[in-house]
N, C-alpha and C. Protein backbone atom coordinates (compact mmCIF):
# COMPACT_ATOMS: atom_id res chain seq x y z
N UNK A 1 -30.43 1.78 -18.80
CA UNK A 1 -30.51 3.02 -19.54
C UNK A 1 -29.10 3.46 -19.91
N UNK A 2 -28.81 3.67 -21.33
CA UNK A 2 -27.82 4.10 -21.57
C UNK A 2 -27.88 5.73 -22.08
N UNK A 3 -26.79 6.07 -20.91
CA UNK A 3 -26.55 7.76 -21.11
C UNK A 3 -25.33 8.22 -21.56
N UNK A 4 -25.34 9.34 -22.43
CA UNK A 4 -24.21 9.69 -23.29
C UNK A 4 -23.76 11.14 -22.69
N UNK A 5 -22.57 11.63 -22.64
CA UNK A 5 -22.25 12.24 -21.98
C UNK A 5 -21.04 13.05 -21.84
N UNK A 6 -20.29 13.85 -20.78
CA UNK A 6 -19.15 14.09 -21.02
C UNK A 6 -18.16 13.18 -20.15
N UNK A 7 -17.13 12.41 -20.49
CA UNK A 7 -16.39 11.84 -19.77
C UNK A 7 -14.99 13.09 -19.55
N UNK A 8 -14.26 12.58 -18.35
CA UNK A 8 -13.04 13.10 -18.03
C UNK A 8 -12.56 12.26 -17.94
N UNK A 9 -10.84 12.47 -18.68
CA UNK A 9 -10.05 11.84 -18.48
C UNK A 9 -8.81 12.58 -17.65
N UNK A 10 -7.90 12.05 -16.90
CA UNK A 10 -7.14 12.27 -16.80
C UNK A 10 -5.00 11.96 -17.13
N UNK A 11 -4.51 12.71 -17.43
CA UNK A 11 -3.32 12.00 -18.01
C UNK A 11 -2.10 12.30 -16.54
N UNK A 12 -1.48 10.98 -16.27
CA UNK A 12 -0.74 10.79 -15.23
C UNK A 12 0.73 9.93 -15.46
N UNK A 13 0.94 11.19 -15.54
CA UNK A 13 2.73 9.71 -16.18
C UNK A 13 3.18 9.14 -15.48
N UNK A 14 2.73 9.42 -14.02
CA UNK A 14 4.25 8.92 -12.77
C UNK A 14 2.73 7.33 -12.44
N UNK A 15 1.51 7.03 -13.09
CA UNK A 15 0.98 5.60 -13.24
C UNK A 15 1.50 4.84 -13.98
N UNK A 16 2.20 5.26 -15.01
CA UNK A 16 3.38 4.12 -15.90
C UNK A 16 4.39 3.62 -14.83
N UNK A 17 5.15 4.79 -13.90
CA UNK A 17 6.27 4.28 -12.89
C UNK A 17 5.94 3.47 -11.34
N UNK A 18 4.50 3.62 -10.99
CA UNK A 18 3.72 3.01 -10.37
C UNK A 18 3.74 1.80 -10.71
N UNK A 19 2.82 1.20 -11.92
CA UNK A 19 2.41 -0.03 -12.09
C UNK A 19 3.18 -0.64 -12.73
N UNK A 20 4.94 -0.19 -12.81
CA UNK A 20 5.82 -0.83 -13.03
C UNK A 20 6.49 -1.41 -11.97
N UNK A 21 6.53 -0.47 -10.88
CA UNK A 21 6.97 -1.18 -9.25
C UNK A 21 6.10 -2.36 -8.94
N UNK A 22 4.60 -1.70 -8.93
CA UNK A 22 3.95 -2.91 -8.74
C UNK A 22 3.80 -4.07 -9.01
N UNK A 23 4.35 -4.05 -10.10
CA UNK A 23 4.63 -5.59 -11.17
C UNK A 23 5.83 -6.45 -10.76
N UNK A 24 7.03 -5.71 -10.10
CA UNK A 24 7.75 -6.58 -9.77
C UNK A 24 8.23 -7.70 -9.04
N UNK A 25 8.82 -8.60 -8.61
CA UNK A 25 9.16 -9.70 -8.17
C UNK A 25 9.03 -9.05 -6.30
N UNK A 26 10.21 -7.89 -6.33
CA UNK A 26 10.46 -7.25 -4.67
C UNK A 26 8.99 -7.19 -4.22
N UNK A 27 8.02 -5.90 -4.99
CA UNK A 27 6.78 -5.83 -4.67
C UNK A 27 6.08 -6.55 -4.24
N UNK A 28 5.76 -7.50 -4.99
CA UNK A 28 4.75 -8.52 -4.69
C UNK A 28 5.22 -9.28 -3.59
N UNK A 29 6.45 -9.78 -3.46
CA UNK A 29 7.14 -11.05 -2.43
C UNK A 29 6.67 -9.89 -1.06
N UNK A 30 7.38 -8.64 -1.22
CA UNK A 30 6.94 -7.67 0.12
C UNK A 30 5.60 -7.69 0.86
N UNK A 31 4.50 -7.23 -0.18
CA UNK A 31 3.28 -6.95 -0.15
C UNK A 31 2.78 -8.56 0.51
N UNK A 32 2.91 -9.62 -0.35
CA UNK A 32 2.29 -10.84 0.15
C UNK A 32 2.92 -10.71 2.05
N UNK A 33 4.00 -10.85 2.12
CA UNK A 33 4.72 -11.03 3.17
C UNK A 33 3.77 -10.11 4.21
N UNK A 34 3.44 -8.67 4.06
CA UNK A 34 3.48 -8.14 4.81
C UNK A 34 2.00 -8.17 5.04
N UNK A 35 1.08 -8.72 4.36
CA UNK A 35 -0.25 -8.74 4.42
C UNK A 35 -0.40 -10.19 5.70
N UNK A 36 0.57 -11.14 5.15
CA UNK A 36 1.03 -12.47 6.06
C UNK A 36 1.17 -12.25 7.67
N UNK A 37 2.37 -11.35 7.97
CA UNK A 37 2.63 -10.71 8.98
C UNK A 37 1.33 -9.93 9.67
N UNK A 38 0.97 -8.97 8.94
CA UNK A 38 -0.78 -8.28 9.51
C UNK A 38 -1.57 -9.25 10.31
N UNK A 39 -1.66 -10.04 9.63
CA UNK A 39 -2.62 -11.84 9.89
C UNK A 39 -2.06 -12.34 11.16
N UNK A 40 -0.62 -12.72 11.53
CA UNK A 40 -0.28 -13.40 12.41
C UNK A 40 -0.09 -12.22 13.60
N UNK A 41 -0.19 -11.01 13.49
CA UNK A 41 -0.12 -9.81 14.64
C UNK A 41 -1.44 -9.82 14.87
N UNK A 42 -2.37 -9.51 14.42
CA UNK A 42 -3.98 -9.61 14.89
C UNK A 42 -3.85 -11.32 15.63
N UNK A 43 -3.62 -12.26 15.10
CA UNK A 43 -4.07 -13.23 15.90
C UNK A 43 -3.09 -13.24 17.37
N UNK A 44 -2.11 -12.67 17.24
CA UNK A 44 -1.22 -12.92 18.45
C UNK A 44 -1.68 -11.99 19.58
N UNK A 45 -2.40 -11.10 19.31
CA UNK A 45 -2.05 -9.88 20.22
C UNK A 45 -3.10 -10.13 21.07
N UNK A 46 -3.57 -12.04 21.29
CA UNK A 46 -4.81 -12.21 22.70
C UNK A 46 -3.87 -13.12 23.79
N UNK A 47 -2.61 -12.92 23.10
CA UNK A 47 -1.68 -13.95 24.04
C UNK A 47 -0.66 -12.67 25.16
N UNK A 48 -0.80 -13.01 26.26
CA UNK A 48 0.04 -12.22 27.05
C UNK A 48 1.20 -12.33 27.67
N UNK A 49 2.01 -13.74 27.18
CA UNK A 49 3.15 -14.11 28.39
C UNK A 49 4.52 -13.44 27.63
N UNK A 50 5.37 -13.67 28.18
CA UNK A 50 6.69 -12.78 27.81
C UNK A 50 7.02 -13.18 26.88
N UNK A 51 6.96 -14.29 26.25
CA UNK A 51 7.37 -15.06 25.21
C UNK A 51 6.95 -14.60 23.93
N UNK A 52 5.66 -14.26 23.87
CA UNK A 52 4.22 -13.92 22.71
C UNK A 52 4.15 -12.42 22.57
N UNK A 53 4.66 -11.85 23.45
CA UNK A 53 4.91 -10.31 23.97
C UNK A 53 6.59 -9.92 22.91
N UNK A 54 7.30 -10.86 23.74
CA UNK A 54 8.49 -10.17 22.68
C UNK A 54 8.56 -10.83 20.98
N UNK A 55 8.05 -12.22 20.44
CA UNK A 55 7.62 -12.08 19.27
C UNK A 55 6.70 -11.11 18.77
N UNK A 56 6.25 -10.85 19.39
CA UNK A 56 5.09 -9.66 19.01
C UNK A 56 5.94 -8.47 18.63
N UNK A 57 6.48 -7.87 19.52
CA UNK A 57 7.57 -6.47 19.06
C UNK A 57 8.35 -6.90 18.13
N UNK A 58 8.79 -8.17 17.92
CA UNK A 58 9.66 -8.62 16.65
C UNK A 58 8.80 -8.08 15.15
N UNK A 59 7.86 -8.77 15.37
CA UNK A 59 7.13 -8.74 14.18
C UNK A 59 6.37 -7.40 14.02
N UNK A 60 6.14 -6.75 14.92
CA UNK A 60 5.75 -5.07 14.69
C UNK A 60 7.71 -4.16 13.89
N UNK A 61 8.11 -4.72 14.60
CA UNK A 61 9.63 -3.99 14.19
C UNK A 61 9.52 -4.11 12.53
N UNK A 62 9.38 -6.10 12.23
CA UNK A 62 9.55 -6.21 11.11
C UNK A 62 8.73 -5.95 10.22
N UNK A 63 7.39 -5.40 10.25
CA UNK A 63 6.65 -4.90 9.56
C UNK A 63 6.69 -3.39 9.52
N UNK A 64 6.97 -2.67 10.46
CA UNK A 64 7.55 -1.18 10.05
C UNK A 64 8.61 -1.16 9.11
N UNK A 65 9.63 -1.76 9.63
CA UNK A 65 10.65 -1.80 8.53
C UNK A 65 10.35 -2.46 6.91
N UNK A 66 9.22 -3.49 6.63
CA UNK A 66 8.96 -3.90 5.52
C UNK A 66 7.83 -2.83 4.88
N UNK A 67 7.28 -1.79 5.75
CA UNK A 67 6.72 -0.48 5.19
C UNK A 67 7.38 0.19 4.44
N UNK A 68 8.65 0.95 5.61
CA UNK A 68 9.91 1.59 4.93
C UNK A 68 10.06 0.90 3.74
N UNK A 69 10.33 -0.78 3.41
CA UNK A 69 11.16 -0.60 2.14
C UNK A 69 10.01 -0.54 0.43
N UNK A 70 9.00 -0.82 0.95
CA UNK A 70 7.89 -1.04 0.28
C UNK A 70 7.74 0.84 -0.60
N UNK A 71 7.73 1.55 0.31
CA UNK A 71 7.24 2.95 0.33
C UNK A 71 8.74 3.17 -0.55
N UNK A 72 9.96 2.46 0.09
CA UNK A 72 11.51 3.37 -0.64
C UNK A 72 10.82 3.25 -1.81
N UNK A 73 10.57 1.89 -2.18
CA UNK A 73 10.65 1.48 -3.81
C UNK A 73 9.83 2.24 -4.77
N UNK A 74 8.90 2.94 -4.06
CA UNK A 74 8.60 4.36 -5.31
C UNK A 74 9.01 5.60 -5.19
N UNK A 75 9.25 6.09 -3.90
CA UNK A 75 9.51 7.19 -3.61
C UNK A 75 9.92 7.46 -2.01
N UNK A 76 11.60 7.84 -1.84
CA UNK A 76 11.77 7.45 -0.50
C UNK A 76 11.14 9.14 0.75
N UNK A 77 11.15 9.72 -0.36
CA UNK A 77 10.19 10.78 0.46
C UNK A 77 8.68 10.78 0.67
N UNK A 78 8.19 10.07 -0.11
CA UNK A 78 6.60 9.78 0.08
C UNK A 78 5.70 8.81 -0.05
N UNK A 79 6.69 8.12 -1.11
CA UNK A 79 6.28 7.03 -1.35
C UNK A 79 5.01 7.15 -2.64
N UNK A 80 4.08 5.96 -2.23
CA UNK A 80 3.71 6.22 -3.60
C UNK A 80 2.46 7.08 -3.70
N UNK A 81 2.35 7.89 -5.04
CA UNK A 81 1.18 8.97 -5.29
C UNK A 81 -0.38 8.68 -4.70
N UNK A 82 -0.37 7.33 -4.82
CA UNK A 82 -1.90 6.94 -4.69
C UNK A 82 -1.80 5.75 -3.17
N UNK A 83 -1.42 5.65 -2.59
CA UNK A 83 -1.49 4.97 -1.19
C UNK A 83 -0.93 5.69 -0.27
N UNK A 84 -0.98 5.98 0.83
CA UNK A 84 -0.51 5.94 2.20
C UNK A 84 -0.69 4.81 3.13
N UNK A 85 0.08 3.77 3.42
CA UNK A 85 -0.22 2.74 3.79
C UNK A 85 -1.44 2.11 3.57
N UNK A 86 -2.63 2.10 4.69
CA UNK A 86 -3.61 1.17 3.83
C UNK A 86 -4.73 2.29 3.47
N UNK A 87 -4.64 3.72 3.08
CA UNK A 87 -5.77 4.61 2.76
C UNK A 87 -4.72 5.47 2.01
N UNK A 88 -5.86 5.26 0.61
CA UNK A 88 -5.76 6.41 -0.71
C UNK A 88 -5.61 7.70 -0.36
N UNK A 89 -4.38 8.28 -0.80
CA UNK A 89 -3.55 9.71 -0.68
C UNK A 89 -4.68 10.64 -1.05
N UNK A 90 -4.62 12.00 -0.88
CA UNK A 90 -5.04 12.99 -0.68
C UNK A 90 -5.27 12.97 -2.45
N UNK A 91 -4.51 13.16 -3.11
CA UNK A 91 -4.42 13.22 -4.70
C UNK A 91 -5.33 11.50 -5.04
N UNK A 92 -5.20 10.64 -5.06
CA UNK A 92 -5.87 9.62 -5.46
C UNK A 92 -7.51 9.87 -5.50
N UNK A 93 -7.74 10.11 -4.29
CA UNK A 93 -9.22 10.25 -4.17
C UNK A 93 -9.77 11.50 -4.80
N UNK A 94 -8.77 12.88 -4.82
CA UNK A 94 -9.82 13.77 -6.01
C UNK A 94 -9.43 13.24 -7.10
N UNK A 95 -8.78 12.59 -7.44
CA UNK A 95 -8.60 11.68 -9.07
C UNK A 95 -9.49 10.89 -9.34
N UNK A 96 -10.17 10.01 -8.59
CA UNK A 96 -11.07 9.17 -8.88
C UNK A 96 -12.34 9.74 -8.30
N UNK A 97 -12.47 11.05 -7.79
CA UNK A 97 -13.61 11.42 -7.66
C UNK A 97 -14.12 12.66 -9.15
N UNK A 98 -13.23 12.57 -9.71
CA UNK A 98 -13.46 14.05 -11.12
C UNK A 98 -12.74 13.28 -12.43
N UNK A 99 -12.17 12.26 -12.33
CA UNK A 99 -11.84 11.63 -13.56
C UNK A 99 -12.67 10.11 -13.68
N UNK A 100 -13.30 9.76 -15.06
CA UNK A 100 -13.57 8.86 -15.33
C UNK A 100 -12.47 7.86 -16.04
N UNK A 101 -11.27 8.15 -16.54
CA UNK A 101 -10.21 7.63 -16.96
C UNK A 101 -8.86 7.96 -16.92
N UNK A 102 -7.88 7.22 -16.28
CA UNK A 102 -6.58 8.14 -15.97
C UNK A 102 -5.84 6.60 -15.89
């Protein structure tokens, strides 16, 4: 059934400066990396000896810190409009809950 209707749009300029970070070389190499890292901390964290224990804090260190630089690269106070690490910002979700285009 096709229904006709009122759409909303919304207009957002700082999504041009968004999905320009996102496009880049840093971004992506980060993002892959750090999704990589996620993967090898879930599998490690059934091992308990001192060895597996202090790689483990290595790689928690280095994934906080690959947050920090991820978050600098749009905004070093907040980072970006529409993520907070892995859950949609406060503003994202009434955007996509009252706009059909933005």
């Amino acid at each position: 059934m096709l229904r006709h209707g009122w759409r909303t749009g919304a207009i957002v300029p700082e999504l041009h400066t968004e999905i320009r970070i996102i496009n880049t070389e840093q971004y992506m190499h980060s993002l892959t990396w750090l999704q990589a890292l996620t993967g090898l901390l879930e599998r490690m964290q059934v091992h308990h000896d001192a060895e597996s224990k202090m790689v483990l804090n290595e790689w928690l260190k280095e994934r906080q810190e690959l947050r920090s630089v991820t978050k600098n690269l749009f905004n070093p106070q907040f980072g970006s409009i529409f993520r907070s690490y892995h859950n949609p910002t406060y503003f994202s979700r009434r955007l996509c809950r009252f706009s059909d285009l933005y």
